[in-house]
Protein backbone atom coordinates (compact mmCIF):
# COMPACT_ATOMS: atom_id res chain seq x y z
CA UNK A 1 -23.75 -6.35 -6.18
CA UNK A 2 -25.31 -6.91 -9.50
CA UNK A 3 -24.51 -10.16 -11.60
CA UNK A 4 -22.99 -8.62 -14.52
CA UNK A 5 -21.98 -10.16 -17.39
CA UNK A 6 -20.17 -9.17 -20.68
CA UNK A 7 -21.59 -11.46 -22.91
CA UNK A 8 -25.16 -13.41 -22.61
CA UNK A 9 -26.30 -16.35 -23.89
CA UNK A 10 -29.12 -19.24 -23.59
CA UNK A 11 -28.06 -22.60 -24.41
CA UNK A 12 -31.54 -23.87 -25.43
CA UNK A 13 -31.96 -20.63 -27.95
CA UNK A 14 -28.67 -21.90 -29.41
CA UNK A 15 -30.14 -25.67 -29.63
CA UNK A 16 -33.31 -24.60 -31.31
CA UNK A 17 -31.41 -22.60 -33.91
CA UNK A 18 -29.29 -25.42 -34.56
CA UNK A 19 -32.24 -27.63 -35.23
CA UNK A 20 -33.99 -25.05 -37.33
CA UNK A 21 -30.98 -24.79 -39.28
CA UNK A 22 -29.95 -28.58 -39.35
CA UNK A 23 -33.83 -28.93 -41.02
CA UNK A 24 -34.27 -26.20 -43.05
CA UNK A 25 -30.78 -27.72 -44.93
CA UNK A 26 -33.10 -30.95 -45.32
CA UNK A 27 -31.91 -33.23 -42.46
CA UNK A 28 -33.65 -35.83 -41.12
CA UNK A 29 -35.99 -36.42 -37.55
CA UNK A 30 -33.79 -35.67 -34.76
CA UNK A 31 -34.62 -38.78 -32.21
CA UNK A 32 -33.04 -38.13 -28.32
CA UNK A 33 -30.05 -40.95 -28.47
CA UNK A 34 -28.94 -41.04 -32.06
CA UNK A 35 -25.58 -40.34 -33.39
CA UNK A 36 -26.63 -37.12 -35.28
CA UNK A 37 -28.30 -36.14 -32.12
CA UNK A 38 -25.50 -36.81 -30.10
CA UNK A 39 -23.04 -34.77 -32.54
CA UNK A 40 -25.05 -31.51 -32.37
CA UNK A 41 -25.50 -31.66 -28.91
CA UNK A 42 -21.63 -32.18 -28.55
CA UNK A 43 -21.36 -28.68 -31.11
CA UNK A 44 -24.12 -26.51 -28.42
CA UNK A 45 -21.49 -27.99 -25.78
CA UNK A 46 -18.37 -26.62 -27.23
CA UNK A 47 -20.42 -23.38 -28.09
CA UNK A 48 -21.72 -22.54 -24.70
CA UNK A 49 -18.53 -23.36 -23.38
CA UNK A 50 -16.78 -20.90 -25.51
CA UNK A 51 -19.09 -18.40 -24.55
CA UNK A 52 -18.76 -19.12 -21.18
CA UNK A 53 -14.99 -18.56 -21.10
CA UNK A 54 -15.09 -15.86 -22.93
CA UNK A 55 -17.54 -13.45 -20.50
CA UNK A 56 -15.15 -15.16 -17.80
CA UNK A 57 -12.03 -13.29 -19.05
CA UNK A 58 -14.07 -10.55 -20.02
CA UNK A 59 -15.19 -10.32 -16.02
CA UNK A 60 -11.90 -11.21 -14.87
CA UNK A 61 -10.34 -7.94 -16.08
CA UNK A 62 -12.43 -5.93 -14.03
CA UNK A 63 -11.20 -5.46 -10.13
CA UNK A 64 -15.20 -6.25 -9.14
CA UNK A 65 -15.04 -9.83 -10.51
CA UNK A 66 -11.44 -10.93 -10.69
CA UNK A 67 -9.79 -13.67 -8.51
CA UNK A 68 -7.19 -15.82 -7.80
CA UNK A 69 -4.01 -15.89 -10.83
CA UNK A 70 -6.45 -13.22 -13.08
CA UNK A 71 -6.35 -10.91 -10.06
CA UNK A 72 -2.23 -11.35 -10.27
CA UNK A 73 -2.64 -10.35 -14.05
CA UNK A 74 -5.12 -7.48 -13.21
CA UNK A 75 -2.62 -6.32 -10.66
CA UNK A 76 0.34 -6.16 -12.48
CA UNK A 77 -0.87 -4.57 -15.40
CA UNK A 78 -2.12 -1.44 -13.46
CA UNK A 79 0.23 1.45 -13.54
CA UNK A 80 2.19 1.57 -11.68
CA UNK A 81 2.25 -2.34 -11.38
CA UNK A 82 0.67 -3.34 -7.89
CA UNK A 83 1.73 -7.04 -7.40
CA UNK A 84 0.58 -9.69 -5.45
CA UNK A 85 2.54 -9.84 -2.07
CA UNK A 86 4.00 -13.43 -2.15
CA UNK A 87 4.88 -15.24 0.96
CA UNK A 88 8.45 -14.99 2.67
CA UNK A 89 10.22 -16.58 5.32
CA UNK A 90 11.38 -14.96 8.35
CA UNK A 91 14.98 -14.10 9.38
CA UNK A 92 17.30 -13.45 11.55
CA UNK A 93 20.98 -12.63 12.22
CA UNK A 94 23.32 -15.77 14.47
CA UNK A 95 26.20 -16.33 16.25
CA UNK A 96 27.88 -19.16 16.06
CA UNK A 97 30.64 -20.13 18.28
CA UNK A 98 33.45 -22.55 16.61
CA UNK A 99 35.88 -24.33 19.02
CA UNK A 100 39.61 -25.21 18.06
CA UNK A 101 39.93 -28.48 16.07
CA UNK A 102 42.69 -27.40 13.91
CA UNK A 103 40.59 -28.88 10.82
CA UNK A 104 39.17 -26.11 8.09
CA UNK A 105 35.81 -26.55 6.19
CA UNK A 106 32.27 -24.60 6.14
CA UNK A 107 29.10 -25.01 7.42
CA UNK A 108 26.99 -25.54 3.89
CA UNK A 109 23.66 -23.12 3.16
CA UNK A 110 20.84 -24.98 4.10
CA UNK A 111 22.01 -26.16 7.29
CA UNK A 112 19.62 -26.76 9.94
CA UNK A 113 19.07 -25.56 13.22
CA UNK A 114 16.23 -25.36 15.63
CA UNK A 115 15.59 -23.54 19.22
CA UNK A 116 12.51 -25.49 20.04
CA UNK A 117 12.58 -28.48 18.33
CA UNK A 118 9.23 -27.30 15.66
CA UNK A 119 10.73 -23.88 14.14
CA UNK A 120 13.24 -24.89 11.84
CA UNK A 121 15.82 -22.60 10.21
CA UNK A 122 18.68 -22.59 7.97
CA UNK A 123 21.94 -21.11 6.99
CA UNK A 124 21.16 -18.95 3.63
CA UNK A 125 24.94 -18.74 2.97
CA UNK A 126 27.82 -20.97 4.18
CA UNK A 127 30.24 -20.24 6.85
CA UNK A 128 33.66 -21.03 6.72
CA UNK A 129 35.57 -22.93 9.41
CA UNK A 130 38.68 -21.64 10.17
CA UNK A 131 39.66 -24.71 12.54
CA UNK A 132 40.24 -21.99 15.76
CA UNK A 133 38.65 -21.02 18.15
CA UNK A 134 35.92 -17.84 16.92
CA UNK A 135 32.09 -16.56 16.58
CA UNK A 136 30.92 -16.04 13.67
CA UNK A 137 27.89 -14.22 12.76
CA UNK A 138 25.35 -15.45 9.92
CA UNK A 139 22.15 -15.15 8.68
CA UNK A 140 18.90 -18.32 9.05
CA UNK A 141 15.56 -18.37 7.40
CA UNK A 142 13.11 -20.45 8.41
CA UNK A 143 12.68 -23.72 6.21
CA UNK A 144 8.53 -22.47 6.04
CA UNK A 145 7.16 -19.56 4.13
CA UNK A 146 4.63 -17.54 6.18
CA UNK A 147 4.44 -16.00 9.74
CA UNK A 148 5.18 -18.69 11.63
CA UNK A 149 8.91 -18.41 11.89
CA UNK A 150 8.40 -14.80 13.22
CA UNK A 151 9.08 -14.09 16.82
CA UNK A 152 11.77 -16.35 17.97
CA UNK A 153 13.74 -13.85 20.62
CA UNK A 154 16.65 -12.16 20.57
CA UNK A 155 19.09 -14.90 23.11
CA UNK A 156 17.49 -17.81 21.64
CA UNK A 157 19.75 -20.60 21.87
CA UNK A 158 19.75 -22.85 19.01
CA UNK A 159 21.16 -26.04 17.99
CA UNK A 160 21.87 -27.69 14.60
CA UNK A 161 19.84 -30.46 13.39
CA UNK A 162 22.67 -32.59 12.62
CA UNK A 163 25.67 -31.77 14.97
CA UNK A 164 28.98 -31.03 14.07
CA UNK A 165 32.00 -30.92 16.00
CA UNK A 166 33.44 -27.33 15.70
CA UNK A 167 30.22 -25.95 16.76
CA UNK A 168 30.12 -25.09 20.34
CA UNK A 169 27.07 -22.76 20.60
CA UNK A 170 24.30 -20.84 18.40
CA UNK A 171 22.67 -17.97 19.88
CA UNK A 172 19.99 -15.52 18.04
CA UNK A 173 21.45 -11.40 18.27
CA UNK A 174 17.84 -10.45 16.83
CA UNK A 175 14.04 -11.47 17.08
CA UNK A 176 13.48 -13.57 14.08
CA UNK A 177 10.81 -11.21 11.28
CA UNK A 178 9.87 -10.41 7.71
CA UNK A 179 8.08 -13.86 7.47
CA UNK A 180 4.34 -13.05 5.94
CA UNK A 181 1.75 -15.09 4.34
CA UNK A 182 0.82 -14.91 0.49
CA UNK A 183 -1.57 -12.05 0.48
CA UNK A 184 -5.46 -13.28 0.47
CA UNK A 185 -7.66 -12.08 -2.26
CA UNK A 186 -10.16 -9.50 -0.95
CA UNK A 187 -7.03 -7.96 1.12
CA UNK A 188 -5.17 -7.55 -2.47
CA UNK A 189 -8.07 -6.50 -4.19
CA UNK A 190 -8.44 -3.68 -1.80
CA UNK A 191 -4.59 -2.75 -1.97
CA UNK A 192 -5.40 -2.79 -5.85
CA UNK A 193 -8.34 -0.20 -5.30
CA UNK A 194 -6.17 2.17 -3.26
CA UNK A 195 -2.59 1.33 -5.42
CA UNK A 196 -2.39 4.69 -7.51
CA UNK A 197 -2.51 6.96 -4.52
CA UNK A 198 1.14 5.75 -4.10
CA UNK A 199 2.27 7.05 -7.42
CA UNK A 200 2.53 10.53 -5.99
CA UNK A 201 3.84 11.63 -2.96
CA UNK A 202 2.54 10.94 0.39
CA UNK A 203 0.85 14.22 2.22
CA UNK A 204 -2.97 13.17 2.52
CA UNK A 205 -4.11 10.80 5.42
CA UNK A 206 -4.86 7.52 2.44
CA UNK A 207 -1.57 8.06 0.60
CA UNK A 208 0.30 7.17 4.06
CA UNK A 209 -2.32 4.43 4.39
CA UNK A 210 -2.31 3.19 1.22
CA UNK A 211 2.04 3.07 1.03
CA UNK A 212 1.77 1.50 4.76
CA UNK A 213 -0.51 -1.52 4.01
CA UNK A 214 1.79 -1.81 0.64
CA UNK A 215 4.83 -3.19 2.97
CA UNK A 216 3.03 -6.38 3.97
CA UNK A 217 0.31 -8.56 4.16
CA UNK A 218 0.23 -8.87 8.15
CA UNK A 219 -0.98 -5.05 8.05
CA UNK A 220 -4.90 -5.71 8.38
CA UNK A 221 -5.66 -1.79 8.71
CA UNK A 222 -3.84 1.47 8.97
CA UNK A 223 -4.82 5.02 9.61
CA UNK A 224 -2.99 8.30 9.13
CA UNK A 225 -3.58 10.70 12.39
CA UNK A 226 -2.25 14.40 12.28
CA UNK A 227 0.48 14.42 15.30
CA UNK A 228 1.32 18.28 15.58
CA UNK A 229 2.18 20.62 12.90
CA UNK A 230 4.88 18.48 10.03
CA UNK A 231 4.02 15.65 12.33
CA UNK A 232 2.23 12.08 11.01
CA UNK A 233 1.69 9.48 13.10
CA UNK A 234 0.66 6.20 10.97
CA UNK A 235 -1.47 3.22 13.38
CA UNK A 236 -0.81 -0.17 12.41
CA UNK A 237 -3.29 -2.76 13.31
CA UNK A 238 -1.32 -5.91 12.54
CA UNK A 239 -2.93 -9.74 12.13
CA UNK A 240 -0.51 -10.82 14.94
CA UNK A 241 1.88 -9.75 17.51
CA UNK A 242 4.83 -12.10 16.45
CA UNK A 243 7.95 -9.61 14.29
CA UNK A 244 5.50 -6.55 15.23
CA UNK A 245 8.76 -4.14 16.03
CA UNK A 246 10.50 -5.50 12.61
CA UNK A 247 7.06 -4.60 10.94
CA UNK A 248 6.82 -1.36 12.43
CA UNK A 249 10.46 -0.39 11.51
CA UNK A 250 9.45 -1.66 8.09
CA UNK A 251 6.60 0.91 7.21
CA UNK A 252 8.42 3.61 9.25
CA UNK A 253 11.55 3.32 6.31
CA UNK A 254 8.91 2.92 3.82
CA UNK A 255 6.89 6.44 4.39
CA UNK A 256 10.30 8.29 5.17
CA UNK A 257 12.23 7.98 1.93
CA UNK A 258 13.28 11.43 0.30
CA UNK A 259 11.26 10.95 -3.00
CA UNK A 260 8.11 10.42 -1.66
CA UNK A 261 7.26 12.12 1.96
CA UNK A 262 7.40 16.31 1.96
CA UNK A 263 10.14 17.76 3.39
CA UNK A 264 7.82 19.12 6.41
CA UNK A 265 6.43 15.56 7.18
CA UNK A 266 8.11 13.79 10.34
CA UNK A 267 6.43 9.91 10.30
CA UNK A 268 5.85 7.80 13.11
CA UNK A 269 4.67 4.52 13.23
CA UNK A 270 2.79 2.76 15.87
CA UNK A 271 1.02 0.11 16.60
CA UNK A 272 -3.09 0.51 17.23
CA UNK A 273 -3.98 -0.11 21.13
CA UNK A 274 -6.07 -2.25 22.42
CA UNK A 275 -9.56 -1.77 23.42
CA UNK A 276 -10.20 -5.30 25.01
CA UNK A 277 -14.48 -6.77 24.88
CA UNK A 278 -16.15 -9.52 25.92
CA UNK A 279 -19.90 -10.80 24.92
CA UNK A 280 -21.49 -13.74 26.41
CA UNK A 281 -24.44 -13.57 24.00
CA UNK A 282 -27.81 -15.45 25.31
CA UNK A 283 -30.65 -15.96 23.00
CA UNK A 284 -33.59 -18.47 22.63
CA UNK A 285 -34.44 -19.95 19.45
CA UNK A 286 -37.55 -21.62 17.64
CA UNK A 287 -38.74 -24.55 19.18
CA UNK A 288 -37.56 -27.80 16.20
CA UNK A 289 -34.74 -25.07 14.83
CA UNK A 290 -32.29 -27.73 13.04
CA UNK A 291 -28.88 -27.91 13.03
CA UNK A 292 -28.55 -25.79 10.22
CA UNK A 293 -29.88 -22.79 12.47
CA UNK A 294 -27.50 -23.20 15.05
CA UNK A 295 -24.49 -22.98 12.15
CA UNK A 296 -26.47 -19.49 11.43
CA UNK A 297 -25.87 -18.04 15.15
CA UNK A 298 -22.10 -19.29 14.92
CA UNK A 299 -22.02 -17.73 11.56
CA UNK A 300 -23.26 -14.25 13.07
CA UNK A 301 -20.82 -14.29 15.74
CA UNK A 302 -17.87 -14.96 13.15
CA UNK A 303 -19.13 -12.35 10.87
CA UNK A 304 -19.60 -9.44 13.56
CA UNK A 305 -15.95 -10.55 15.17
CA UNK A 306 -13.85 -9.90 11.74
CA UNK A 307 -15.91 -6.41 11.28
CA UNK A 308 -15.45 -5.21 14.63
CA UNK A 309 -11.79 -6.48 15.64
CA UNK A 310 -10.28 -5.55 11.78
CA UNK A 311 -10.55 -1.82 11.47
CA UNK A 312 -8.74 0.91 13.43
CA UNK A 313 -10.96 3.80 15.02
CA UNK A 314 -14.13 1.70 14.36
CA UNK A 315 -16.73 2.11 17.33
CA UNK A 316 -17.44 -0.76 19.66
CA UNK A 317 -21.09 -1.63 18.25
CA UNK A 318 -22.38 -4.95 20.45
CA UNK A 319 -26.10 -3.74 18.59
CA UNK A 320 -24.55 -4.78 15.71
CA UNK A 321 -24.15 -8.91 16.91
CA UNK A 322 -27.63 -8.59 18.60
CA UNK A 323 -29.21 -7.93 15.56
CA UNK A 324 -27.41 -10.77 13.55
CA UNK A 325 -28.71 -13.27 15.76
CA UNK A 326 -32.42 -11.98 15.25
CA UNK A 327 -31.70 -12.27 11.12
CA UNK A 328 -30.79 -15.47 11.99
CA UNK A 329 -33.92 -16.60 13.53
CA UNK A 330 -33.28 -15.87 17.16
CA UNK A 331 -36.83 -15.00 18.80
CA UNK A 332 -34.62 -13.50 21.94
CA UNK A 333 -31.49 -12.17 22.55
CA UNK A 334 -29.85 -10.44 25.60
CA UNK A 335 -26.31 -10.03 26.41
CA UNK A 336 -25.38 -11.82 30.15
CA UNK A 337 -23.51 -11.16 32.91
CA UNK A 338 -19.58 -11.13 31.64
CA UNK A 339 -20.30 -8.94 28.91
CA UNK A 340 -17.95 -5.92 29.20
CA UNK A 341 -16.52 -3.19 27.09
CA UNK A 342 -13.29 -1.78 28.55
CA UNK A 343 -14.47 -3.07 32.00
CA UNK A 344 -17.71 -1.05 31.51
CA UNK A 345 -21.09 -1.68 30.19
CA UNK A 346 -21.13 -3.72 27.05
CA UNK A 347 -23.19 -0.81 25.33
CA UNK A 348 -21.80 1.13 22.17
CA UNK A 349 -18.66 3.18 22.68
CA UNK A 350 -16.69 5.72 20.37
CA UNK A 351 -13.48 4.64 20.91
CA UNK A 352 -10.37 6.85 19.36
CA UNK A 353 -8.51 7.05 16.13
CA UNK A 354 -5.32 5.05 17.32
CA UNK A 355 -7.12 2.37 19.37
CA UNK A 356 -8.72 -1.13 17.83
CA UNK A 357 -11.32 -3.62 19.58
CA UNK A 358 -10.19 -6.99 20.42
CA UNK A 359 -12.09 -9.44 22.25
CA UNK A 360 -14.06 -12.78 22.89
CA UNK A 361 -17.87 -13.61 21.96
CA UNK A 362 -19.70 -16.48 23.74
CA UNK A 363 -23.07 -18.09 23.23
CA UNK A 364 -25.52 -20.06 25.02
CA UNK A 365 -29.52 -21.04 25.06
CA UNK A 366 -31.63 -19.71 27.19
C-alpha cells in the first residue's frame, strides 16, 4: 500500500527559507544556541507541526488511513451512518423465589448475584417484595462489558452477593447472551467498506453478508449459500461458542424483516462446521540464528492461523505455513507425524461453502 499523503513538506527547506528570509530583512549571524536561534527554530517547530496535523486529518477521512475515534467519525458520517459497534453486556431472564416474611420492600437495580463466584450480574430493574411467599421473574446483566458474561446455562443457580432474607432461591430460565466486545478496527473498517450494500434490500449473496456481520462484532465471517429455490441459508463463523444460539437467532430476525428481504426469500441461519487440523511443523534453522529469528517462525505460525481459521469456505492450504517459515529464514521445513487434515493427509483440501478450518499448529527443531 502506497504511503500517501495529502500535503508534503521538508522541514529543513522550511529552515533554509526562514534563514534566507530572516537575512535578506538584514538580521544578524545566526550562531547554533542563541536566543534568536532558538526562537526560529521554535517557529519551523510549530510550522511542521501544523503541517503535520493537517495531512493527518486530511488522511484520516479516507477509509485506507483512518483509525481509532477518526474511524468513528468516518463511520458515522457515511450514508447511511455505519457506527462503531460498542461493547454490551450480556443478559439474561431470573427467577427468584421470595419466602413469607410478612415484611414488603424491593430488591434495588444493581443488585448482585453470582453462579460461580467470577461472573457477576445484576438486577437492571428492582423487584418488589411483596412479604409472601412467590417467584418472581427479572432481568441481570453482567457487571462487565464484553463476551465474557455470555454462556452461563439455562438452570444456573445463582446466589446474591449480599444475602437477604426473603430470598430463597435464584435460578437462570435462559442461557445468558448479547454480551460482545467493542468492535476492533480492521473488523469495522471492513463493515465500513461493505456498509451501503445494506441500504437496499437484501437478494444478492454480500447484501445478506454484509446485514449479517452488521448484528455484532463476534461474527468473524459470513457467507450467503443458495438453499433451494426462495431459499437462503446465511453461515456464521462466530469468534466463540459462548451465546452462539442467541447470536444466531439475532441475524436470523435481522435478514427476515418485511422491508428489507423479498417476499420469495426464506433465511436460515447457521453456524459454519468444523473442519478440525493439526500441524506439528519441523524445520531447521541457520546455525547462530538469534532470538529474534525464532520470534519470526512464531510470527509465521500466528499469521497463517488467523488467515486460515477466520474465513468460511476458505481451502485448507498447510503450503501456505511451509512457505512462511522459509521467508523467515528456515533452511528446512517438513511437516511430522501428527499432522492431519480431517484425519487425512495434512495436504491441501477444498473444503465446502458452509464448513471453516479450526485447528492447532506446533513447532520444533530438527
Amino acid at each position: 500500500m502506497a504511503d500517501l499523503h495529502y500535503l508534503t513538506y521538508d522541514p529543513e527547506e522550511i529552515w533554509n527559507d526562514m534563514v534566507r528570509v530572516y537575512v535578506s530583512e538584514g538580521g544578524d549571524v545566526l550562531y547554533g544556541g542563541d536566543e534568536k536561534e532558538i526562537l526560529l527554530r521554535t517557529v519551523q517547530a510549530a510550522l511542521t507541526q501544523a503541517f503535520a496535523a493537517i495531512d493527518n486529518a486530511l488522511r484520516m477521512r479516507t477509509l485506507r488511513f483512518t483509525m481509532g475515534e477518526y474511524m468513528d467519525i468516518y463511520g458515522e458520517d457515511r450514508t447511511p451512518p455505519c457506527p462503531r459497534l460498542q461493547a454490551t453486556a450480556a443478559t439474561a431472564e431470573v427467577r427468584i423465589t421470595f419466602q413469607f416474611t410478612g415484611l414488603t420492600g424491593a430488591l434495588p437495580a444493581g443488585t448482585g448475584m453470582t453462579a460461580d463466584g467470577e461472573r457477576f450480574y445484576r438486577l437492571i430493574a428492582p423487584v418488589p417484595i411483596a412479604g409472601i411467599a412467590q417467584d418472581v421473574n427479572a432481568r441481570v446483566e453482567c457487571t462487565e462489558l464484553g463476551a465474557k458474561g455470555n454462556g452461563m446455562p439455562a438452570g444456573a443457580q445463582m446466589r446474591l452477593a449480599v444475602t437477604h432474607p426473603a430470598v430463597v432461591r435464584i435460578v437462570t430460565l435462559e442461557e445468558s447472551a448479547g454480551g460482545q466486545e467493542r468492535e476492533a478496527d480492521a473488523a469495522y473498517k471492513e463493515r465500513i467498506r461493505l456498509h451501503g450494500l445494506i441500504s437496499v434490500t437484501t437478494g444478492p449473496a454480500s447484501q445478506y453478508e454484509a446485514a449479517a456481520k452488521a448484528v455484532t462484532s463476534d461474527i468473524v465471517d459470513a457467507k450467503a449459500l443458495f438453499n433451494g429455490a426462495g431459499g437462503v441459508r446465511v453461515i456464521l463463523l462466530l469468534k466463540q461458542d459462548e451465546g452462539a444460539s442467541a447470536i444466531l437467532q439475532s441475524v436470523e430476525s435481522a435478514l427476515n424483516p418485511r422491508d428489507a428481504r423479498p417476499l420469495t426469500d426464506t433465511v436460515v441461519v447457521a453456524q459454519a462446521s468444523v473442519k478440525p487440523y493439526a500441524l506439528h511443523v519441523l524445520y531447521r534453522r541457520p546455525a547462530g540464528a538469534d532470538i529474534g529469528a525464532q520470534e519470526a517462525f512464531a510470527d509465521a505460525i500466528r499469521e497463517y492461523a488467523q488467515w486460515q481459521d477466520n474465513a468460511i469456505g476458505r481451502p485448507f492450504n498447510p503450503d501456505r505455513l511451509v512457505a512462511s517459515f522459509y521467508r523467515a529464514g528456515a533452511e528446512r521445513v517438513v511437516l511430522g507425524e501428527g499432522s492431519h487434515f480431517a484425519g487425512g493427509a495434512a495436504a491441501y483440501t477444498e473444503i465446502k461453502n458452509s464448513e471453516r478450518c479450526k485447528g492447532e499448529i506446533s513447532m520444533a527443531v530438527i
